[in-house]
N, C-alpha and C. Protein backbone atom coordinates (compact mmCIF):
# COMPACT_ATOMS: atom_id res chain seq x y z
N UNK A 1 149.70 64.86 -142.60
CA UNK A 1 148.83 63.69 -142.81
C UNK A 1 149.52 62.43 -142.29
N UNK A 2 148.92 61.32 -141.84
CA UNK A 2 149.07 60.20 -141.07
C UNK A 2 149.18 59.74 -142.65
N UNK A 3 150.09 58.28 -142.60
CA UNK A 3 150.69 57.32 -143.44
C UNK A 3 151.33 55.88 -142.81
N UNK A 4 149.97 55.47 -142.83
CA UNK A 4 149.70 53.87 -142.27
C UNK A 4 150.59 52.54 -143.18
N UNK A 5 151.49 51.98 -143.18
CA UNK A 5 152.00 51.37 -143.61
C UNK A 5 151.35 49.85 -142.95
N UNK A 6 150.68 49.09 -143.67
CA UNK A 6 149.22 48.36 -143.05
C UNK A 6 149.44 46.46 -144.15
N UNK A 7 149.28 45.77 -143.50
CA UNK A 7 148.66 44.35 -144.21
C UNK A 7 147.36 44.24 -144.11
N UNK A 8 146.21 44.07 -144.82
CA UNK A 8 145.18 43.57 -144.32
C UNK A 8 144.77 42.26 -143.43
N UNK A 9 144.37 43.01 -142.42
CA UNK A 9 143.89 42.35 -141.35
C UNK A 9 145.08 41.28 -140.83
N UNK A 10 146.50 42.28 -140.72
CA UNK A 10 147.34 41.88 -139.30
C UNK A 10 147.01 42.52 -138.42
N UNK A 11 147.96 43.00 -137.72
CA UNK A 11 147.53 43.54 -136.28
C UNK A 11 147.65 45.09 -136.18
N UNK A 12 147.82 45.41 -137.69
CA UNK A 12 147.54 46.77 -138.07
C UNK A 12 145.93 47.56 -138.23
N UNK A 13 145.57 46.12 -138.44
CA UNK A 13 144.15 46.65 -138.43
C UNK A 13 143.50 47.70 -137.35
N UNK A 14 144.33 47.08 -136.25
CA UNK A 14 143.82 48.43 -135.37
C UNK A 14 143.88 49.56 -134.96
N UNK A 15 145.36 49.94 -136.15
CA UNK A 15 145.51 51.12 -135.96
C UNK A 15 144.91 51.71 -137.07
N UNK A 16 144.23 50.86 -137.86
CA UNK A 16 143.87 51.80 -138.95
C UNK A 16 142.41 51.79 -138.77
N UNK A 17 141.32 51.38 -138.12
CA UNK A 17 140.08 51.67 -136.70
C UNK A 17 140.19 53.02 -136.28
N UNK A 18 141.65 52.82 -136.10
CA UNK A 18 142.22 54.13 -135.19
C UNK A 18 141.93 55.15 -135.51
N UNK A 19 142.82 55.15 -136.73
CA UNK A 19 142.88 56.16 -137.63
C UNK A 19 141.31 57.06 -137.85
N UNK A 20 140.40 55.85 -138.29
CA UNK A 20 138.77 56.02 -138.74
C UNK A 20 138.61 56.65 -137.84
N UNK A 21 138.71 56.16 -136.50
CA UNK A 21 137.75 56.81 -135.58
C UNK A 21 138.23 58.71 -135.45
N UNK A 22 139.62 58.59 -135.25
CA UNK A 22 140.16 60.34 -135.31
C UNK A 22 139.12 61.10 -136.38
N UNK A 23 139.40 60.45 -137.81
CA UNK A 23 138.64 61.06 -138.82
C UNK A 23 139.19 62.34 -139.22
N UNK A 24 140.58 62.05 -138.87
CA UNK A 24 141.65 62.82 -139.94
C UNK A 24 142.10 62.04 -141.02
N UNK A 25 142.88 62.61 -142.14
CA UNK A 25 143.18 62.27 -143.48
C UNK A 25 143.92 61.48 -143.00
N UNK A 26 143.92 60.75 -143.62
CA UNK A 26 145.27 59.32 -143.80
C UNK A 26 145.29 58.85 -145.02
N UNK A 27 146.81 57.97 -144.97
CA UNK A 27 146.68 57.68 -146.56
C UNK A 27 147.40 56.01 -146.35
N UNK A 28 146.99 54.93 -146.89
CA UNK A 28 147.46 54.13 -146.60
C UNK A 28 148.33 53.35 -148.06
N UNK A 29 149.15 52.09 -147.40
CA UNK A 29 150.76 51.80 -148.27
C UNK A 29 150.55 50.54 -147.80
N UNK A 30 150.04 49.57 -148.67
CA UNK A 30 150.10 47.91 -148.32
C UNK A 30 150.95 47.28 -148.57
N UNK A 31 151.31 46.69 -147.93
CA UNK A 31 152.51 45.67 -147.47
C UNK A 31 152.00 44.31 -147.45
N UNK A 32 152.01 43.65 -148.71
CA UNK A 32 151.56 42.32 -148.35
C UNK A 32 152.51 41.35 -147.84
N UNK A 33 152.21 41.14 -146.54
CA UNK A 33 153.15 40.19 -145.81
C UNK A 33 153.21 38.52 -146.51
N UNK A 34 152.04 37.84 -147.27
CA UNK A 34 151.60 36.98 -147.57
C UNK A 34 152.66 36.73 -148.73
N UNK A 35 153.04 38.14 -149.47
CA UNK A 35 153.85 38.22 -150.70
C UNK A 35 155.61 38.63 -149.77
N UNK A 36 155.56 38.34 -148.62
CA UNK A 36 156.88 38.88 -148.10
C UNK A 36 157.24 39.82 -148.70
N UNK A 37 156.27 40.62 -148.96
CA UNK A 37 156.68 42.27 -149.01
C UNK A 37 157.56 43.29 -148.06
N UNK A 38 157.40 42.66 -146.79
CA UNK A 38 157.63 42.80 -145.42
C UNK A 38 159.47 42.90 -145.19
N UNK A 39 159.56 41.70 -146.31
CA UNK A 39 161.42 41.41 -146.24
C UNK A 39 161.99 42.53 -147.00
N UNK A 40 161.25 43.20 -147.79
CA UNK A 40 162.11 43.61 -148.67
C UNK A 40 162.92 44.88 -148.37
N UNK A 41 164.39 45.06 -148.64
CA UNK A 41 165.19 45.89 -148.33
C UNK A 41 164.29 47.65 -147.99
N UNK A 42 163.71 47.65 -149.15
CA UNK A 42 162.77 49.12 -148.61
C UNK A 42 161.85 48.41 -147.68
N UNK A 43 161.35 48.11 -147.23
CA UNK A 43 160.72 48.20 -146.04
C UNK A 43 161.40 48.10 -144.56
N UNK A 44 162.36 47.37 -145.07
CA UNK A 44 163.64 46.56 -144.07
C UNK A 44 163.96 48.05 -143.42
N UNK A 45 164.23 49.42 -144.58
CA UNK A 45 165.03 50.62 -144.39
C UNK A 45 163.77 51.10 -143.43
N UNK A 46 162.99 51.31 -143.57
CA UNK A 46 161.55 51.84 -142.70
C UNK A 46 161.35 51.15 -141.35
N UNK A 47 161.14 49.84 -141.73
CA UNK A 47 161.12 49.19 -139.90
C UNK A 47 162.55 47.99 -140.15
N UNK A 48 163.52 48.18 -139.55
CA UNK A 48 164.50 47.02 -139.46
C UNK A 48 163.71 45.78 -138.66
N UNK A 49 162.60 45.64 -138.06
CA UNK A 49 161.73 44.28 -137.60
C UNK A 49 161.42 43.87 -138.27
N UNK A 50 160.83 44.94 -140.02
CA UNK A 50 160.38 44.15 -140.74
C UNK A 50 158.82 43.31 -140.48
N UNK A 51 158.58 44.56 -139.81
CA UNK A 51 156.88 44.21 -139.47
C UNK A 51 155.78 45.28 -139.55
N UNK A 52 154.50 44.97 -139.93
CA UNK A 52 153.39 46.00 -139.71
C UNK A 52 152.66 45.93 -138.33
N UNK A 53 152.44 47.37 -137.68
CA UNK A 53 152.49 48.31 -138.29
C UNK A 53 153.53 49.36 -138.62
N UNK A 54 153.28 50.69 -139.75
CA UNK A 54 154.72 51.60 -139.75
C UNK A 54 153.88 52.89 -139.47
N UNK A 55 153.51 53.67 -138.71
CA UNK A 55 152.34 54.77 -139.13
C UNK A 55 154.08 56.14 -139.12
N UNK A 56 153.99 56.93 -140.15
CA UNK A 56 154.76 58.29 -139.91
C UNK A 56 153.71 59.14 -140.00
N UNK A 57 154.62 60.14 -139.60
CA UNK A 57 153.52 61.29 -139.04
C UNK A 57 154.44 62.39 -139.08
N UNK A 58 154.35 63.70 -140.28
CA UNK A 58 155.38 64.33 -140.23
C UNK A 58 156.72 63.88 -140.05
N UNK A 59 157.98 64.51 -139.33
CA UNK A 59 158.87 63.79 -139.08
C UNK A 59 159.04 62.39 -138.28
N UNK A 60 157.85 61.66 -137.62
CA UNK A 60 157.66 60.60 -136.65
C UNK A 60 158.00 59.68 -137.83
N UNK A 61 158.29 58.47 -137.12
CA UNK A 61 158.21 57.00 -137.60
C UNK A 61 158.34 56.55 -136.39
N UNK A 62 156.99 55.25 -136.25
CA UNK A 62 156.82 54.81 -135.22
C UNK A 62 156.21 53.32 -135.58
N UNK A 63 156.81 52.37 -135.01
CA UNK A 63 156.28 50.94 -134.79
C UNK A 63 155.46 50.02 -133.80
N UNK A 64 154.89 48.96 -133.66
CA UNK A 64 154.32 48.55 -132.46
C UNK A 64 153.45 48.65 -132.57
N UNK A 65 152.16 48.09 -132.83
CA UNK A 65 150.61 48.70 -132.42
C UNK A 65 150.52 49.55 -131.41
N UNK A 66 151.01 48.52 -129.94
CA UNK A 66 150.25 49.66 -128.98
C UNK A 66 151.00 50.63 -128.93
N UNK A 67 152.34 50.91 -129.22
CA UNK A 67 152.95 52.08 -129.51
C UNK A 67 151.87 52.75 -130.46
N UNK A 68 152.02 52.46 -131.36
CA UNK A 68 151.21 53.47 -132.01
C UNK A 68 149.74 53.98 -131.70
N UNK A 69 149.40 53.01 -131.15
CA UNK A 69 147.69 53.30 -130.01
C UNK A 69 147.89 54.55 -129.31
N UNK A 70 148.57 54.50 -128.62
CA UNK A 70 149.01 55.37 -127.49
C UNK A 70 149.46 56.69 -128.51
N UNK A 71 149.99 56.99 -128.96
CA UNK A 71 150.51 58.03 -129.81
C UNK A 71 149.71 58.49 -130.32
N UNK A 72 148.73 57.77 -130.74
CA UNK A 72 147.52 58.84 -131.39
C UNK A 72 146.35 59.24 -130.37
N UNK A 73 146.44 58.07 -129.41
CA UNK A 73 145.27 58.66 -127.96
C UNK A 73 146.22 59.79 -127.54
N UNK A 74 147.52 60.11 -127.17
CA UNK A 74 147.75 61.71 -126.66
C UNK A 74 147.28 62.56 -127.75
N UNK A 75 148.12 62.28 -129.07
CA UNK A 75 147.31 63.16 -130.34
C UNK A 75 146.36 63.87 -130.38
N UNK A 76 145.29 62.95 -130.20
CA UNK A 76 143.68 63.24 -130.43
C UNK A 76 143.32 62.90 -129.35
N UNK A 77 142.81 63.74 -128.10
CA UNK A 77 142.29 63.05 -126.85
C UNK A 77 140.43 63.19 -126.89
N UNK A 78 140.21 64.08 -127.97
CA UNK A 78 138.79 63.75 -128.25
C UNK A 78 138.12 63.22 -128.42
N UNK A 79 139.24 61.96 -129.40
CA UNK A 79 138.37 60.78 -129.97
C UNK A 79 138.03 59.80 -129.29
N UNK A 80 138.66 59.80 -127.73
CA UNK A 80 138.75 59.02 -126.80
C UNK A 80 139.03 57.34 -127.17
N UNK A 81 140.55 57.52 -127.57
CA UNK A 81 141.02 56.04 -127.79
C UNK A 81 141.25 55.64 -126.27
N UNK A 82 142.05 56.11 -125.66
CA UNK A 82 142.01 55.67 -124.48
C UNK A 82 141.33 56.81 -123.13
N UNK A 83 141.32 56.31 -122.10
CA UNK A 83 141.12 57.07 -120.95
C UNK A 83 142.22 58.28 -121.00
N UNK A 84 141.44 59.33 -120.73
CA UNK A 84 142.73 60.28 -120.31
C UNK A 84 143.10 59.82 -118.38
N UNK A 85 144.07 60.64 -118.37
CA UNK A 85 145.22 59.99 -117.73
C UNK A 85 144.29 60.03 -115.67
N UNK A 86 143.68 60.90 -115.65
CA UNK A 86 143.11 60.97 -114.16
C UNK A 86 141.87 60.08 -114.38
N UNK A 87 141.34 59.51 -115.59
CA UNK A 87 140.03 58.82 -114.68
C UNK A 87 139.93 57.48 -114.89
N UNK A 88 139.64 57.03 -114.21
CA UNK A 88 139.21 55.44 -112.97
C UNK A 88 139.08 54.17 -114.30
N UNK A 89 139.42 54.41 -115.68
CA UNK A 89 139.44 53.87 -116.77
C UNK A 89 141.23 53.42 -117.09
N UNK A 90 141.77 54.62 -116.84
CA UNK A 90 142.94 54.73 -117.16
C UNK A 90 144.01 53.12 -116.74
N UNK A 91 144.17 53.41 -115.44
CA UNK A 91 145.08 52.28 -115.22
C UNK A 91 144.71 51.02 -116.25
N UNK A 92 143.36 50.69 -116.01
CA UNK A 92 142.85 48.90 -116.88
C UNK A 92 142.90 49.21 -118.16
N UNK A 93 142.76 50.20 -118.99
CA UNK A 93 143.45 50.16 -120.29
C UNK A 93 144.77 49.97 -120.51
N UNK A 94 145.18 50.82 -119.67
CA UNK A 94 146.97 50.46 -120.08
C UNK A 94 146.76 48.86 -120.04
N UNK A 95 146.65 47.98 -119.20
CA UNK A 95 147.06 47.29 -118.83
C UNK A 95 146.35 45.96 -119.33
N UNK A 96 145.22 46.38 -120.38
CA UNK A 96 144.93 45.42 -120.96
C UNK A 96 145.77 45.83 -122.80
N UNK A 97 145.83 46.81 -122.84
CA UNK A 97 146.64 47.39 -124.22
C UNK A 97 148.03 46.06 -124.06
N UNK A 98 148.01 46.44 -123.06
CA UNK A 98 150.05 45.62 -123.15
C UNK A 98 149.62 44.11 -122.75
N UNK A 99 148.64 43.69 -122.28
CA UNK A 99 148.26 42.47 -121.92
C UNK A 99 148.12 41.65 -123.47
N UNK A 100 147.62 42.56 -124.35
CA UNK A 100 147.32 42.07 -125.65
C UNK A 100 148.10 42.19 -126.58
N UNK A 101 149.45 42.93 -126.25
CA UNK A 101 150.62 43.47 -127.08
C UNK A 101 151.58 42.04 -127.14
N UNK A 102 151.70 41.63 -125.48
CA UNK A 102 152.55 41.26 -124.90
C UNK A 102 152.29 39.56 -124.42
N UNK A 103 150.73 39.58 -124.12
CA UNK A 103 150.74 37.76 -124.11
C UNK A 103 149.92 37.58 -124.96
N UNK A 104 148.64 38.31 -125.20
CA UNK A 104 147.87 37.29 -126.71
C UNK A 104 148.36 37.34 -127.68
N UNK A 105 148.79 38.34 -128.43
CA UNK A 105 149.51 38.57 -129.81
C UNK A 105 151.22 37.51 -129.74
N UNK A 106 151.49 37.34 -129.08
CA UNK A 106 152.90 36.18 -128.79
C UNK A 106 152.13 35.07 -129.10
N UNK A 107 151.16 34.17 -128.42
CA UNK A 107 150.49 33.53 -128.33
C UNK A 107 149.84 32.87 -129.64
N UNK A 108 149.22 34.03 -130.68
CA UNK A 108 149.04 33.71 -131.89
C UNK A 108 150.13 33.67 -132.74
N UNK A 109 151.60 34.04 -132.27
CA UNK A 109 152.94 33.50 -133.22
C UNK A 109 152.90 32.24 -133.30
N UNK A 110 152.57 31.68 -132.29
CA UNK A 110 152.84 30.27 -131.96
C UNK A 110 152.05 29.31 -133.12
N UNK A 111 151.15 29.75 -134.12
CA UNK A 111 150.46 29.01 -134.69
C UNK A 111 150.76 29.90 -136.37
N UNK A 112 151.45 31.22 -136.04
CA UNK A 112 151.03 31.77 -137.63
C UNK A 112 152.86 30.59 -137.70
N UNK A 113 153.87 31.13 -136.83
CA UNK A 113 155.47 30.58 -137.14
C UNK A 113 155.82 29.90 -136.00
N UNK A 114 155.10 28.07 -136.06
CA UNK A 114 155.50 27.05 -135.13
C UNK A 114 157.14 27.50 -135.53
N UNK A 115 157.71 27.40 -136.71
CA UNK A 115 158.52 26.57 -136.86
C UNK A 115 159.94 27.56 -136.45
N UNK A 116 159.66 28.58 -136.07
CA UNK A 116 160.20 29.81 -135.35
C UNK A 116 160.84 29.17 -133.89
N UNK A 117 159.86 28.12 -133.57
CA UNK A 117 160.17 28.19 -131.55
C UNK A 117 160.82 26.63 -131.90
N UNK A 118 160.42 25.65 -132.68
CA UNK A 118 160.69 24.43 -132.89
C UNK A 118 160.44 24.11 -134.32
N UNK A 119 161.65 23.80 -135.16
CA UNK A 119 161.92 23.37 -136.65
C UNK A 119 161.41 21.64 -136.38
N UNK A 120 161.43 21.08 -135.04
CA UNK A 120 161.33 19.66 -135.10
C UNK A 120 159.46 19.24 -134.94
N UNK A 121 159.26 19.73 -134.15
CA UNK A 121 158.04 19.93 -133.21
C UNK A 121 156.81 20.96 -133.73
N UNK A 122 157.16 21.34 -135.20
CA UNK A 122 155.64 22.52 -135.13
C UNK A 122 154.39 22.37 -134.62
N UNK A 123 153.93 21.14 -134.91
CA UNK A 123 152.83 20.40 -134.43
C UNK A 123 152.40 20.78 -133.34
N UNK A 124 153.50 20.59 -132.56
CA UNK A 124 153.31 20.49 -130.96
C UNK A 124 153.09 22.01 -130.50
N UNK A 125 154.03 22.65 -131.06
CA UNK A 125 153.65 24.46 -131.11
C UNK A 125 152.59 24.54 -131.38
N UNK A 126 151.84 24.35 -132.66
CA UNK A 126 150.61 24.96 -132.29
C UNK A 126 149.93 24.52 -131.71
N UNK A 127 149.69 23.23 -131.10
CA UNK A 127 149.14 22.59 -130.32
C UNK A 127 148.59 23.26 -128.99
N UNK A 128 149.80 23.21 -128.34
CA UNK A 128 150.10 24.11 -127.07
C UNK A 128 149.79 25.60 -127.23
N UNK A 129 150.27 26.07 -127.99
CA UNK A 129 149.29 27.47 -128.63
C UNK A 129 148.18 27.51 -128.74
N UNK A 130 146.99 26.62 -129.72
CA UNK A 130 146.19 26.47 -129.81
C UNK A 130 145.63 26.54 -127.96
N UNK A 131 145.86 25.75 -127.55
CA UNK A 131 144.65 25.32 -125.54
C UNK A 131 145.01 26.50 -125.12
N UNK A 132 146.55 27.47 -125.33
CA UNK A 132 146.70 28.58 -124.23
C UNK A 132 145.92 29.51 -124.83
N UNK A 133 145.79 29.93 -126.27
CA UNK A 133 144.67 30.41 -126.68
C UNK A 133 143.60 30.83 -126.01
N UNK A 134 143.22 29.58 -126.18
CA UNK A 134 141.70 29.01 -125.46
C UNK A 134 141.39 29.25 -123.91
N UNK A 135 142.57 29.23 -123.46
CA UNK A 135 142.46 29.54 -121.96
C UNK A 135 142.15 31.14 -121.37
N UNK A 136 142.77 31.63 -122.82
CA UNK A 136 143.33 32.79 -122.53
C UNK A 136 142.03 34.16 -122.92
N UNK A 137 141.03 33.03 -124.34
CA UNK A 137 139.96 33.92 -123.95
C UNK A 137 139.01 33.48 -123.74
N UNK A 138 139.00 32.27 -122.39
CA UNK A 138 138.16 32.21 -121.59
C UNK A 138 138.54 32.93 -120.21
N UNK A 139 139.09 33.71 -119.93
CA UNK A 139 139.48 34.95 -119.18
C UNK A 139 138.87 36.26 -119.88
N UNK A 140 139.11 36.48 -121.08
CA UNK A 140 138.45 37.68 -121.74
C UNK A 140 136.63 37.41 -121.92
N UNK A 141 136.31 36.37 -121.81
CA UNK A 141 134.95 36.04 -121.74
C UNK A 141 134.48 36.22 -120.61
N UNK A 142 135.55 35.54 -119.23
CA UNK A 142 134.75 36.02 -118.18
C UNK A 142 134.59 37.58 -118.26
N UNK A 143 135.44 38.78 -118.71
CA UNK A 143 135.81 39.86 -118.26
C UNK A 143 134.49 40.83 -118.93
N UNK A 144 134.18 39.74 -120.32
CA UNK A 144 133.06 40.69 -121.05
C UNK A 144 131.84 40.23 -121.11
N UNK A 145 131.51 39.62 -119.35
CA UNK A 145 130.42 38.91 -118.85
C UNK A 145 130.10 40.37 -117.86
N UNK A 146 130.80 40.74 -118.05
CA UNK A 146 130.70 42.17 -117.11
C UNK A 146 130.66 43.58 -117.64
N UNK A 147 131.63 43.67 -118.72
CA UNK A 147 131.46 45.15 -119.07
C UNK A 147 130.87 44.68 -120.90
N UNK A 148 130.52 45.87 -121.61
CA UNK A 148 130.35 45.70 -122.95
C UNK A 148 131.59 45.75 -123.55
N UNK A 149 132.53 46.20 -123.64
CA UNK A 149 134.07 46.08 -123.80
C UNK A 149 134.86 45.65 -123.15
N UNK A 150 136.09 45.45 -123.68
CA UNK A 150 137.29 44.84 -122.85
C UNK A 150 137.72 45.09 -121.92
N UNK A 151 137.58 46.64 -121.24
CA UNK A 151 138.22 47.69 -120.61
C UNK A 151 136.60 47.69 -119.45
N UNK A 152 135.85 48.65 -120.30
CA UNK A 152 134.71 49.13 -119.30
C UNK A 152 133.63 49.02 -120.68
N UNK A 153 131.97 49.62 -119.83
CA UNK A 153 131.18 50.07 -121.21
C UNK A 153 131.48 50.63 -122.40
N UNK A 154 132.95 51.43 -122.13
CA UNK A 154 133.32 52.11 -123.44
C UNK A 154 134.46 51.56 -124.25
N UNK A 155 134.12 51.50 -125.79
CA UNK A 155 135.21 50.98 -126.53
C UNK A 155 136.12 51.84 -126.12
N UNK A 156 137.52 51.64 -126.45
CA UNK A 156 139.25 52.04 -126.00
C UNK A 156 139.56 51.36 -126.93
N UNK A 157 140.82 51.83 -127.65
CA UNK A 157 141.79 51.38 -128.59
C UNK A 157 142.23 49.87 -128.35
N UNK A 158 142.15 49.51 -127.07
CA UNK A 158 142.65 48.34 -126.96
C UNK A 158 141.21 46.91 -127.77
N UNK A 159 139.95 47.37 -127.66
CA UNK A 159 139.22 46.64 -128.37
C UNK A 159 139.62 46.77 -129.88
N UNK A 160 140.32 47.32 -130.63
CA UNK A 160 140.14 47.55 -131.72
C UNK A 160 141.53 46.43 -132.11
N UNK A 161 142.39 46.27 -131.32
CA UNK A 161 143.74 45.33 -131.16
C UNK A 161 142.54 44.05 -130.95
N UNK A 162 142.37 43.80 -130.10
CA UNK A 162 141.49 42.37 -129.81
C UNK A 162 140.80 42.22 -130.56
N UNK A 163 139.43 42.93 -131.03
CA UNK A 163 139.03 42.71 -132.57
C UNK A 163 140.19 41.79 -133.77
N UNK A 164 141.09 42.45 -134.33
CA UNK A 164 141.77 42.41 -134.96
C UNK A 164 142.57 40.78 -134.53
N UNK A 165 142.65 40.48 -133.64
CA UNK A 165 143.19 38.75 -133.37
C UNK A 165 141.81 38.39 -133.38
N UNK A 166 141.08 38.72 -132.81
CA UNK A 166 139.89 37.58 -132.94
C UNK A 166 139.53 37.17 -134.38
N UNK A 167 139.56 38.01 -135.49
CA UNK A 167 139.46 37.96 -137.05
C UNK A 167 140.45 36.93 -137.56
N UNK A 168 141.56 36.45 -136.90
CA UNK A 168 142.54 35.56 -137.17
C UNK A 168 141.78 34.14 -136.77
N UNK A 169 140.77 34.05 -136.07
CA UNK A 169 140.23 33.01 -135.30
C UNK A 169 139.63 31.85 -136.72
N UNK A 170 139.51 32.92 -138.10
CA UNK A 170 138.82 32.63 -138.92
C UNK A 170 139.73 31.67 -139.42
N UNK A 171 140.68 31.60 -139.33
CA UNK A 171 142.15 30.71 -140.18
C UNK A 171 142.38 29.96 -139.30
N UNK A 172 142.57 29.95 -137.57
CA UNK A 172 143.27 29.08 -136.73
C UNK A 172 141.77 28.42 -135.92
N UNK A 173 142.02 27.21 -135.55
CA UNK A 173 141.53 26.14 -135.21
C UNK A 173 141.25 26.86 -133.22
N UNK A 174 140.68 27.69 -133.15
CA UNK A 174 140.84 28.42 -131.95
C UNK A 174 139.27 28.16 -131.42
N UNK A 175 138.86 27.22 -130.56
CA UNK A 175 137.32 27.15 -130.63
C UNK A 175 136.76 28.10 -129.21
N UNK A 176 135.92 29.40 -129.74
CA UNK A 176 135.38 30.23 -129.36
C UNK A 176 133.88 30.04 -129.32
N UNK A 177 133.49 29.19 -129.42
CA UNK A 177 131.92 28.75 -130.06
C UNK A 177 131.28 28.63 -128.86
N UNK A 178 131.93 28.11 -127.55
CA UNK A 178 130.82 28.33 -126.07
C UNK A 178 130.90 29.65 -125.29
N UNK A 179 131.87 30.90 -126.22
CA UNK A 179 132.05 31.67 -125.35
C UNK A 179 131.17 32.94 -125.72
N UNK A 180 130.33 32.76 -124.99
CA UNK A 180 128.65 33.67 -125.76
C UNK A 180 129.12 35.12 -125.17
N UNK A 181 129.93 35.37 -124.59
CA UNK A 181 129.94 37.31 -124.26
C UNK A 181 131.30 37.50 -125.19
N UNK A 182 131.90 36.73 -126.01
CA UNK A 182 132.97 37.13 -126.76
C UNK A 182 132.04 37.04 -128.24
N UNK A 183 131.12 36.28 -128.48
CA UNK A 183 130.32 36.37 -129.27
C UNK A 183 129.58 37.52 -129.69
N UNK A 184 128.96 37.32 -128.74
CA UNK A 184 128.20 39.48 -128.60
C UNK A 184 129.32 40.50 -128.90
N UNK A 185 130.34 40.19 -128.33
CA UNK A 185 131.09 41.41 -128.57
C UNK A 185 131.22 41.16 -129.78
N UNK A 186 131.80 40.67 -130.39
CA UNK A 186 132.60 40.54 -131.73
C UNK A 186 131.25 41.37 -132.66
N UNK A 187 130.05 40.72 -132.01
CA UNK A 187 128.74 41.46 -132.91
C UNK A 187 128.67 42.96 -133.03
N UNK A 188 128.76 43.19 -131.60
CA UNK A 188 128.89 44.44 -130.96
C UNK A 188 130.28 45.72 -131.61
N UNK A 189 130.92 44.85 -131.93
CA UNK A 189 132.19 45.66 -132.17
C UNK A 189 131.70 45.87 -133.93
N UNK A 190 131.29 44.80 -134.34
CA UNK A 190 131.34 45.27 -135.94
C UNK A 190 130.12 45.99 -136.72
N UNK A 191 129.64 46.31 -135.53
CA UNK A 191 128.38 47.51 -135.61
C UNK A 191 128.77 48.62 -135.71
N UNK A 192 130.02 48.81 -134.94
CA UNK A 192 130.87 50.48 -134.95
C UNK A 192 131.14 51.01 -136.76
N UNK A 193 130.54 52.09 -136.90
CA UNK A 193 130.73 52.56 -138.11
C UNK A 193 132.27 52.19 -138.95
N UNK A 194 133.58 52.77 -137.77
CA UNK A 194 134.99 52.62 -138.36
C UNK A 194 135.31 51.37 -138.65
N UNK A 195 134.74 50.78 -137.83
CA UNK A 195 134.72 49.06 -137.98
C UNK A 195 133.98 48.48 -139.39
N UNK A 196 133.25 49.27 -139.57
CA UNK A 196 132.57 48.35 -141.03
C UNK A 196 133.75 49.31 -141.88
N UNK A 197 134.04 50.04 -142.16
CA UNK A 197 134.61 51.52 -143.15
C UNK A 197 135.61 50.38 -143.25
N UNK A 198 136.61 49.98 -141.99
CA UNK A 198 137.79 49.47 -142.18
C UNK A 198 137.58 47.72 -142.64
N UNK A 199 136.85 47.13 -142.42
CA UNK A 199 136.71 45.58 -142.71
C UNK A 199 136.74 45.96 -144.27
N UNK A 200 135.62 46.72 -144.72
CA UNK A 200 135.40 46.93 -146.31
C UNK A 200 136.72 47.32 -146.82
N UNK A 201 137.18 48.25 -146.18
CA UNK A 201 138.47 48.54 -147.46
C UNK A 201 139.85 47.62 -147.22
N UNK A 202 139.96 46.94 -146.15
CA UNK A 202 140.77 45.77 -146.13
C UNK A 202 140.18 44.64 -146.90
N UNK A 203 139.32 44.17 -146.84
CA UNK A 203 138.60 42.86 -147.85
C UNK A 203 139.09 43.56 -149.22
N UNK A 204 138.50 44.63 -149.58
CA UNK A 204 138.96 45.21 -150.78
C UNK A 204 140.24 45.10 -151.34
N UNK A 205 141.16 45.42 -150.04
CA UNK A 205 142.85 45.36 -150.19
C UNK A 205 143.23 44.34 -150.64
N UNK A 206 142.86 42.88 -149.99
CA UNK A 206 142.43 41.71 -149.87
C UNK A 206 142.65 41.29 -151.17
N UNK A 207 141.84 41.71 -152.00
CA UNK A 207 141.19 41.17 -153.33
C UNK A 207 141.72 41.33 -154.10
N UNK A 208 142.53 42.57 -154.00
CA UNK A 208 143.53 43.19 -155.30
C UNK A 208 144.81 42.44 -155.37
């Protein structure tokens, strides 16, 4: 059995989409980061980053979202998280997976821990965070002026990562309001069955 070590609605959320969509057993272990649960020596022993996500898997322990994306698309190639490896899908997933690993998810540090890049200047951090933001998904707007997903017509694991920052949009000052095909999507995405399964039992998590 899969064992999701998860915050509600960090950037775990999408592996636990993930999880839904396989529709194998899992069992999940909250980590409230809010309560710096995250610091604490047992968790410290599990991920020394000291971050979600943690998914084990039998003998596995594995960190990273898109690490862990990828690990369960070879897993389960049925569920079609990502393209398998020969068709014409493949390359632009990878490459939006790590696009979102690697510059949007950095991007939103800049506003959850200004005070990480500048103790003098937070302000200015998120500031500058905040417009590259903005720049950044008015590029993903042009991209989903074209396909219904991020990738192509078909959801891929990597929408379920982008989902999951866009839900942060709700706390940060990030104005998305003229960008009408990121709009649809966001509609579009929370129509997916795993997608409602998982919002509900995170709000739930949420609450407790």
């Amino acid at each position: 059995m899969y064992s999701l070590y998860y915050s509600p609605f960090a950037c775990s959320f999408a592996v636990h989409a993930a999880l839904e969509k396989i529709g194998k057993p899992y069992e999940l272990t909250k980590v409230d980061i809010y309560k710096q649960e995250h610091l604490t020596p047992e968790f410290e022993h599990l991920n020394p980053n000291q971050q979600v996500p943690v998914l084990q898997h039998d003998q596995v322990t594995i960190t990273q979202a898109s690490a862990i994306l990828l690990y369960l698309s070879e897993r389960h190639p049925n569920a079609h998280l990502m393209p398998d490896i020969s068709h014409k899908d493949r390359a632009d997933a990878l490459q939006m997976l790590f696009y979102l690993s690697n510059t949007l998810h950095p991007l939103f540090l800049r506003l959850f821990y200004p005070k990480r890049i500048s103790e003098q200047s937070p302000d200015d951090v998120k500031r500058l965070g905040t417009g590259a933001l903005e720049e950044a998904f008015r590029l993903i707007d042009r991209q989903l002026s074209k396909t219904q997903y991020c990738v192509s017509d078909t959801l891929y694991s990597p929408d379920y990562y982008l989902l999951a920052m866009l839900n942060w949009l709700r706390i940060h000052p990030v104005d998305i309001s003229d960008m009408e095909h990121i709009q649809a999507y966001l509609k579009r995405m929370r129509e997916h069955p795993e997608v409602q399964v998982v919002m509900a039992k995170e709000m739930q998590s949420m609450a407790a």
